[in-house]
PDB file of N, CA and C in Angstrom:
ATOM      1  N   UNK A   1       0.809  -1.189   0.000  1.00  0.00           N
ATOM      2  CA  UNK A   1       0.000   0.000   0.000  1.00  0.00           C
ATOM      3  C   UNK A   1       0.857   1.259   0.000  1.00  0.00           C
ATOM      4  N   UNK A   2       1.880   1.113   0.671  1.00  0.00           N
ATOM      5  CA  UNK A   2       3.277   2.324   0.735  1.00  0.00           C
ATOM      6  C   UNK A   2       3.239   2.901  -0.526  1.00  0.00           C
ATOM      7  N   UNK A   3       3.677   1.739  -1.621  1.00  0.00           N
ATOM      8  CA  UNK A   3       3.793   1.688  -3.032  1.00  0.00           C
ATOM      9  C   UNK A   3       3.182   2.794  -3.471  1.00  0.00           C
ATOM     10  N   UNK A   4       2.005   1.922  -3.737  1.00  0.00           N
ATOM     11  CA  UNK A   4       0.721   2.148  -4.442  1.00  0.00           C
ATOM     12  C   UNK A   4       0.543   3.976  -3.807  1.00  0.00           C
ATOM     13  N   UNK A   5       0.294   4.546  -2.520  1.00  0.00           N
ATOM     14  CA  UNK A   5       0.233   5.848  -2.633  1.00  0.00           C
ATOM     15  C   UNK A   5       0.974   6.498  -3.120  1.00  0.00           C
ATOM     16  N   UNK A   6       2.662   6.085  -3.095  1.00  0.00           N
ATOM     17  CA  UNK A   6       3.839   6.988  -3.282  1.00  0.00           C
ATOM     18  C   UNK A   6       3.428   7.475  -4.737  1.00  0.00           C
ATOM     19  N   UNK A   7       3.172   6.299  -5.785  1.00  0.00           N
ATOM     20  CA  UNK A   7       3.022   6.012  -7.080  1.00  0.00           C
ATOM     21  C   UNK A   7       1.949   6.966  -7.324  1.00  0.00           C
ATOM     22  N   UNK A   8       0.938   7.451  -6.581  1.00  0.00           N
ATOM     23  CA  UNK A   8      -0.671   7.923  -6.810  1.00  0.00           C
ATOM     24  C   UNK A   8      -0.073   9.778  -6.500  1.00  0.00           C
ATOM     25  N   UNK A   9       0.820   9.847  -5.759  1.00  0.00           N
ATOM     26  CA  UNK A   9       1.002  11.165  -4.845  1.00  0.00           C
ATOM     27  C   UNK A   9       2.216  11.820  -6.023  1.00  0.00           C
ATOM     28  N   UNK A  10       2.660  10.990  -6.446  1.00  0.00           N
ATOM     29  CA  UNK A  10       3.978  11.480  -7.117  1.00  0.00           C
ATOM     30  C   UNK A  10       3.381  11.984  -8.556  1.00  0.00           C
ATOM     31  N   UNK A  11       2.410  10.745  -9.325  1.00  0.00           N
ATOM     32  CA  UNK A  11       1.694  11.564 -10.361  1.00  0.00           C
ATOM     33  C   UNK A  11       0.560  12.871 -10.165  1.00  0.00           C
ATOM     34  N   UNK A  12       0.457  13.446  -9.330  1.00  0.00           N
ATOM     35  CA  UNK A  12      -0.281  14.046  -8.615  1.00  0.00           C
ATOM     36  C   UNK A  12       0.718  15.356  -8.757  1.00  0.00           C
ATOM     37  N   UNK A  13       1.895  15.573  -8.354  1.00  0.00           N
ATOM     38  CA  UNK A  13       2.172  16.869  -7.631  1.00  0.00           C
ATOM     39  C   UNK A  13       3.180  17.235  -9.030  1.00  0.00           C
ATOM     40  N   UNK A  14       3.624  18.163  -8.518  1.00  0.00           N
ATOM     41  CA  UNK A  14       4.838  19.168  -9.338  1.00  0.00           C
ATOM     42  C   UNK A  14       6.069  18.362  -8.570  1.00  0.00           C
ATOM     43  N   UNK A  15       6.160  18.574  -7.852  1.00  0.00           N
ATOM     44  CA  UNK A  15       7.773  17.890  -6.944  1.00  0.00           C
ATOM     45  C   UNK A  15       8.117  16.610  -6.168  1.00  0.00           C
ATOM     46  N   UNK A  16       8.095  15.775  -7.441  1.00  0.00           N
ATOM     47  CA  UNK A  16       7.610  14.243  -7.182  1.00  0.00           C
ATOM     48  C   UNK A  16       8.819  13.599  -6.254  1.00  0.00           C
ATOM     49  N   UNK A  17       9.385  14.767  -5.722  1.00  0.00           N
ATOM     50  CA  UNK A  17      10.920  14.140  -5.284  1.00  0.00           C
ATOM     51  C   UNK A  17      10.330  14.558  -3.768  1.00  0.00           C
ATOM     52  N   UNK A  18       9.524  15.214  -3.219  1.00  0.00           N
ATOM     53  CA  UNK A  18       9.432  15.759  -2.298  1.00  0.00           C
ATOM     54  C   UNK A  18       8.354  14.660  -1.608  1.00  0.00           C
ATOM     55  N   UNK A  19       7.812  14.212  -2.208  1.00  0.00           N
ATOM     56  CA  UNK A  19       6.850  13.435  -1.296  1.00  0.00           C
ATOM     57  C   UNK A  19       7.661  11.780  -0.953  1.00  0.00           C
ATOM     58  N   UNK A  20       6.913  11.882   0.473  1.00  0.00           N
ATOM     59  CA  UNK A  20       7.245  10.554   1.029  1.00  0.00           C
ATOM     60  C   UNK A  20       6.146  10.314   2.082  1.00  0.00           C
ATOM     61  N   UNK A  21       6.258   8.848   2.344  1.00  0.00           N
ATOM     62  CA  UNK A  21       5.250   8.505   2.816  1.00  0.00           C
ATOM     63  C   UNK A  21       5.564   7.505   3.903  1.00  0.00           C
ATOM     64  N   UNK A  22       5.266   7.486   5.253  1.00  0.00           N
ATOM     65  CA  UNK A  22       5.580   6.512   6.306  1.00  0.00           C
ATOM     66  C   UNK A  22       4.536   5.309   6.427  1.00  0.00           C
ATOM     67  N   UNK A  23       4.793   4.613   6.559  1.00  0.00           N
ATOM     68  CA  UNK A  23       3.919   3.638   7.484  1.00  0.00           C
ATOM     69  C   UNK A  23       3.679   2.784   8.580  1.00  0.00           C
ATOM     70  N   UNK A  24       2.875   3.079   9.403  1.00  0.00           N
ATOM     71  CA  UNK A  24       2.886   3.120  10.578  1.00  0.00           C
ATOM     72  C   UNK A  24       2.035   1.603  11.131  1.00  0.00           C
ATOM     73  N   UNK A  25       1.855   0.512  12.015  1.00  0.00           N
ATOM     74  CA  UNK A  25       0.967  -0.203  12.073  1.00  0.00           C
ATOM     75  C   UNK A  25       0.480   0.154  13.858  1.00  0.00           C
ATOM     76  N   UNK A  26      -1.103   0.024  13.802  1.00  0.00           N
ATOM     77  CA  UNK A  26      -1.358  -0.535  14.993  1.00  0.00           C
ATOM     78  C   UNK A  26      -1.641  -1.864  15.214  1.00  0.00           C
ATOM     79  N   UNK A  27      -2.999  -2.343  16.653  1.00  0.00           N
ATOM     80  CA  UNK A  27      -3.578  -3.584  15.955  1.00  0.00           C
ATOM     81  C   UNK A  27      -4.735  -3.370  15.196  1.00  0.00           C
ATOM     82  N   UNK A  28      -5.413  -2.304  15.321  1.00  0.00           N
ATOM     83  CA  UNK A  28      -6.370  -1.931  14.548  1.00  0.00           C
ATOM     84  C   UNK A  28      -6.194  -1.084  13.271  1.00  0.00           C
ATOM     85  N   UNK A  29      -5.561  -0.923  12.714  1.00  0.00           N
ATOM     86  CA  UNK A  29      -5.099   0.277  11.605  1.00  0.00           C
ATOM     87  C   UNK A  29      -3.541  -0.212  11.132  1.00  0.00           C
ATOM     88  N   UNK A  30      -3.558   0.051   9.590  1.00  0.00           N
ATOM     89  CA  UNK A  30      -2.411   0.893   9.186  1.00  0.00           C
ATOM     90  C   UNK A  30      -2.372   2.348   8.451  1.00  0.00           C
ATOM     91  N   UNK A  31      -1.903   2.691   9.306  1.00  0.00           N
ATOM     92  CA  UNK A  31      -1.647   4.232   9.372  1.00  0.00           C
ATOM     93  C   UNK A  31      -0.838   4.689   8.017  1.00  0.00           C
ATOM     94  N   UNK A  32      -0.802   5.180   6.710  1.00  0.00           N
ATOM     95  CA  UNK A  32       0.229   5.912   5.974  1.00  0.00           C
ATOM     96  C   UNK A  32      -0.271   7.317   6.111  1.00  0.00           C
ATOM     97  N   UNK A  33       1.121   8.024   6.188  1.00  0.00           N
ATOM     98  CA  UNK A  33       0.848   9.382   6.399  1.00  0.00           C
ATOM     99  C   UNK A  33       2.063  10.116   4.847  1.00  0.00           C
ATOM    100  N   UNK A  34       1.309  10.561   4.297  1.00  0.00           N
ATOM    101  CA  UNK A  34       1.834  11.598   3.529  1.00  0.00           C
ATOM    102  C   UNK A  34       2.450  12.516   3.329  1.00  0.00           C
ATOM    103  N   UNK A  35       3.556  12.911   3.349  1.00  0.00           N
ATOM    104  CA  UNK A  35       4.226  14.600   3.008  1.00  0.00           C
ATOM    105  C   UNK A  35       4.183  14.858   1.755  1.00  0.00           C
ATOM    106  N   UNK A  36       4.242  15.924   1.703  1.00  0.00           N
ATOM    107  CA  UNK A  36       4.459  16.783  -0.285  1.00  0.00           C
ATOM    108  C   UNK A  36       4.983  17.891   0.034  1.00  0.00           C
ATOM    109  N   UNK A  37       5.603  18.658  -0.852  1.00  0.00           N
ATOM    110  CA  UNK A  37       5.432  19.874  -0.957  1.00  0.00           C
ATOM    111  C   UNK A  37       4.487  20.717  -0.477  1.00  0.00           C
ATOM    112  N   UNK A  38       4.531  21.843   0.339  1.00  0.00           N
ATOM    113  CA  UNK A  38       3.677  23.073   0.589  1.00  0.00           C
ATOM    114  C   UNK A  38       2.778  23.597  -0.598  1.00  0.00           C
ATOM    115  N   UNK A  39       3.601  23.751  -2.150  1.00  0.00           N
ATOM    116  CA  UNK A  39       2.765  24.201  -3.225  1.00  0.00           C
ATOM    117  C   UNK A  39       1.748  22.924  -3.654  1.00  0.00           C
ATOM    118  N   UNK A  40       2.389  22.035  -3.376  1.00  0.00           N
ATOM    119  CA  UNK A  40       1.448  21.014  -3.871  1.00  0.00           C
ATOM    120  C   UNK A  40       0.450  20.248  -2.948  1.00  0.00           C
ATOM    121  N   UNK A  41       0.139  20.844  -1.683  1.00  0.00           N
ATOM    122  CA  UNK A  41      -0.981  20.013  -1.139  1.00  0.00           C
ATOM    123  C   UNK A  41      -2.097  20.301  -1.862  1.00  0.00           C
ATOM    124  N   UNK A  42      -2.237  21.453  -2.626  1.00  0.00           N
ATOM    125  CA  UNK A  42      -3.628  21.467  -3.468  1.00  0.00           C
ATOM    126  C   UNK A  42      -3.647  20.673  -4.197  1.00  0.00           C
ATOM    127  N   UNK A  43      -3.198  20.216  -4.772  1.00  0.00           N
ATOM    128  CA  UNK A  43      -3.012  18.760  -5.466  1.00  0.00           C
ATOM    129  C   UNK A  43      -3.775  17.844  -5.254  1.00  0.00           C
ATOM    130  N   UNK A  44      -2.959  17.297  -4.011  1.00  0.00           N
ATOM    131  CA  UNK A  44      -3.378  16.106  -3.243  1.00  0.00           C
ATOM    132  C   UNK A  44      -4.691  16.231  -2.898  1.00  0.00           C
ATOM    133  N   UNK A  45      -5.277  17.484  -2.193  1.00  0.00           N
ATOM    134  CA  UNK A  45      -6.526  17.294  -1.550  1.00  0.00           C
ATOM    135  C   UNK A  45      -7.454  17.305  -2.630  1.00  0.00           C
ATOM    136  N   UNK A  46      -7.261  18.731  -3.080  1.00  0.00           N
ATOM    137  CA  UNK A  46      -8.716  18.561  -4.362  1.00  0.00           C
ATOM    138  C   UNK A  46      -9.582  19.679  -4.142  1.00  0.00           C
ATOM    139  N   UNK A  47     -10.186  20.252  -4.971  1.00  0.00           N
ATOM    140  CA  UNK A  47     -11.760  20.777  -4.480  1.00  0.00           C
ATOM    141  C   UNK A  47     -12.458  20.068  -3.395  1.00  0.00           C
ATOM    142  N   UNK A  48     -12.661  20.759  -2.491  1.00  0.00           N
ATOM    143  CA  UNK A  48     -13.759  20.321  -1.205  1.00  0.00           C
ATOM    144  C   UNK A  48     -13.112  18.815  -1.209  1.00  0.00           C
ATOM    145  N   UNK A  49     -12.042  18.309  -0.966  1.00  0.00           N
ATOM    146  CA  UNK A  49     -11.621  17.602  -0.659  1.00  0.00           C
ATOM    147  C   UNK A  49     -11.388  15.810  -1.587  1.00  0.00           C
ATOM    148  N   UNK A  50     -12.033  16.163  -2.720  1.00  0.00           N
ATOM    149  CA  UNK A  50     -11.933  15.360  -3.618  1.00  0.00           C
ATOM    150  C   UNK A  50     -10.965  14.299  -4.091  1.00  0.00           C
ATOM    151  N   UNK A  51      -9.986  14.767  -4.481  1.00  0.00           N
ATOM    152  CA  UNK A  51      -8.771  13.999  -4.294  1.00  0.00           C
ATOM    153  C   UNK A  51      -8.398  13.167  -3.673  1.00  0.00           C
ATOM    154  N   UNK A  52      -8.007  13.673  -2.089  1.00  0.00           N
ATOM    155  CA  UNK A  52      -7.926  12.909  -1.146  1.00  0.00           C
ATOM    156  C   UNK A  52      -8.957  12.024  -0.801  1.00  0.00           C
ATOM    157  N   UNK A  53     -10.219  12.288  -0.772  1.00  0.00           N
ATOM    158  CA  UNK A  53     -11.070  11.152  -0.904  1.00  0.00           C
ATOM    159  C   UNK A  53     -10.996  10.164  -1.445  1.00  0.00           C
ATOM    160  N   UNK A  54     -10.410  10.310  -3.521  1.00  0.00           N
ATOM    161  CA  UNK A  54     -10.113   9.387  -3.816  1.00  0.00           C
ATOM    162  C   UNK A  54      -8.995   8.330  -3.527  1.00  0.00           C
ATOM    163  N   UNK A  55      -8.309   9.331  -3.021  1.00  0.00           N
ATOM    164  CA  UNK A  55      -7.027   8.316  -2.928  1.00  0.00           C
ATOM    165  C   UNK A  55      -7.140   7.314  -1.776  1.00  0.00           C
ATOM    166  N   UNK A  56      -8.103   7.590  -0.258  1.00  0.00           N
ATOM    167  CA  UNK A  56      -8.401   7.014   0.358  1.00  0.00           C
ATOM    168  C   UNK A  56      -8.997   5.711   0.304  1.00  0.00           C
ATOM    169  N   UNK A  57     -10.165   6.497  -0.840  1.00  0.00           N
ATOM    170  CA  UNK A  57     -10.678   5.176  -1.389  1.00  0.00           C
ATOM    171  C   UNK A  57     -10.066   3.739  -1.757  1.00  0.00           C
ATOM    172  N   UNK A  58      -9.198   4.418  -2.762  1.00  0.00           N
ATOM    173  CA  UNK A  58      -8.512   3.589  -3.560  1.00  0.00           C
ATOM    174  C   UNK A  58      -7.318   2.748  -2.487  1.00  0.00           C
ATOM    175  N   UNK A  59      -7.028   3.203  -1.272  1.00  0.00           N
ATOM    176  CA  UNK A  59      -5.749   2.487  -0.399  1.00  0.00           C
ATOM    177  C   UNK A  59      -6.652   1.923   0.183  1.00  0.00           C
ATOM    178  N   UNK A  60      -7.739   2.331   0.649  1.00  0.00           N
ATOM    179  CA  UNK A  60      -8.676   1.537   1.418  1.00  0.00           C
ATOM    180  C   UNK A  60      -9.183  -0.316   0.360  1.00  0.00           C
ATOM    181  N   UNK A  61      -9.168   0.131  -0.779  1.00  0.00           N
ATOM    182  CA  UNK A  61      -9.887  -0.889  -1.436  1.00  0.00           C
ATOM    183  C   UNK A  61      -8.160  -2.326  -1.481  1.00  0.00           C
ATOM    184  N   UNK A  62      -7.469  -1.331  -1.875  1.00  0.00           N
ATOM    185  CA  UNK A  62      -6.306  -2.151  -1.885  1.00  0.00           C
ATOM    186  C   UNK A  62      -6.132  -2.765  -0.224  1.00  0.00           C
ATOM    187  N   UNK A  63      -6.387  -2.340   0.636  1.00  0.00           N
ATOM    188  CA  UNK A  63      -6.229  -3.314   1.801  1.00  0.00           C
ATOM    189  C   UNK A  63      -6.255  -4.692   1.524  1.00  0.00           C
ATOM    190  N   UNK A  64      -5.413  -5.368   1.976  1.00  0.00           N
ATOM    191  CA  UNK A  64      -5.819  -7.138   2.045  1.00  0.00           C
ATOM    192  C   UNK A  64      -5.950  -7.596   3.845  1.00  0.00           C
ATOM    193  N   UNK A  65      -5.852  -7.165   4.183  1.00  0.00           N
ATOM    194  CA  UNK A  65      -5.898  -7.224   5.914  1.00  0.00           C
ATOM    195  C   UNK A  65      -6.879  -6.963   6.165  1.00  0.00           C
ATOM    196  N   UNK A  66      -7.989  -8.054   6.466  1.00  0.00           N
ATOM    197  CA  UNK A  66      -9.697  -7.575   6.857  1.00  0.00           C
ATOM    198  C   UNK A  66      -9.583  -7.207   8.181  1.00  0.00           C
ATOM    199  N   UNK A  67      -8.847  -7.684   9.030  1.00  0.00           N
ATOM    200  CA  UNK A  67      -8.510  -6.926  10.342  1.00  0.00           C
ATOM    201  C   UNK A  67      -8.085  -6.141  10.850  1.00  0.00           C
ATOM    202  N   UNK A  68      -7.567  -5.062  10.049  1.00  0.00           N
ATOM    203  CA  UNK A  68      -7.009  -4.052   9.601  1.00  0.00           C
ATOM    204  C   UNK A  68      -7.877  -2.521   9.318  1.00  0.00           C
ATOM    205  N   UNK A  69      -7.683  -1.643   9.645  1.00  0.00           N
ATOM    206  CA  UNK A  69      -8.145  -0.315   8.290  1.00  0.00           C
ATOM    207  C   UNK A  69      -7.202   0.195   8.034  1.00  0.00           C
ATOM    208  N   UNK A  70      -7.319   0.326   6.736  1.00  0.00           N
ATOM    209  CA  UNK A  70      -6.373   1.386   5.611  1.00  0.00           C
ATOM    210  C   UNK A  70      -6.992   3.112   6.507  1.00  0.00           C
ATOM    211  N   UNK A  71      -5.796   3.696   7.025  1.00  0.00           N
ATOM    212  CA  UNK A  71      -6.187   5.358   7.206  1.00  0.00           C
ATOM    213  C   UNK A  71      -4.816   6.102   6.060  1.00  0.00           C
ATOM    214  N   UNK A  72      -5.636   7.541   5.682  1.00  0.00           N
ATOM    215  CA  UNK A  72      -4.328   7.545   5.375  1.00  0.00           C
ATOM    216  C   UNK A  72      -4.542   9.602   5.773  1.00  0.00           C
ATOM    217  N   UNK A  73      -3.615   9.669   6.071  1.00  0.00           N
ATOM    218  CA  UNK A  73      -3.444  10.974   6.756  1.00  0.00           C
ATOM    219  C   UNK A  73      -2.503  11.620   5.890  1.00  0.00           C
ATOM    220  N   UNK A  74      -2.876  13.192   5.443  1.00  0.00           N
ATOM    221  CA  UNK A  74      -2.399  14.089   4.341  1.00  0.00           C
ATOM    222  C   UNK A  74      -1.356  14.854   5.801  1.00  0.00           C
ATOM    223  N   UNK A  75      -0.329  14.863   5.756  1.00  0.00           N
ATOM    224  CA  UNK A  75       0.541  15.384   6.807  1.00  0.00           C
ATOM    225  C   UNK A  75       0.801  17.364   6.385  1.00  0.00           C
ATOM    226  N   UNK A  76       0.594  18.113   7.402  1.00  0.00           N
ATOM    227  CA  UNK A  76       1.413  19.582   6.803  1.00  0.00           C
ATOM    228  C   UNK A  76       3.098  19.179   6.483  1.00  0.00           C
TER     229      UNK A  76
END
């Protein structure tokens, strides 16, 4: 799932060198959290939040861990 956002965030922004992405586990969650660029969080999020919705979506669907939730947190 690391992948798969880095890959989603990088076609997304202007400064594909700038984003990175952690991942974090609990027992309930895996946590990825996002950085980008300052110019480019508009990017990522979207109109009224669009973007990021999708991309949630889309890490959420990629989960294979039913015991698990996909979160994924847009970091400042």
């Amino acid at each position: 799932m690391k992948d798969l956002l880095t890959f989603i965030a990088k076609m997304l922004v202007d400064n594909p060198d700038e984003v990175s992405v952690e991942e974090r586990e609990t027992d309930t969650e895996i946590i990825l959290e996002l950085r980008v660029a300052k110019e480019d969080m508009g990017k990522v999020i979207g109109k009224q939040g669009r973007i990021a919705k999708a991309i949630r979506a889309v890490i959420k669907a990629s989960n294979h861990d039913p015991n698990k939730k996909a979160v994924v947190d847009i970091m400042d």
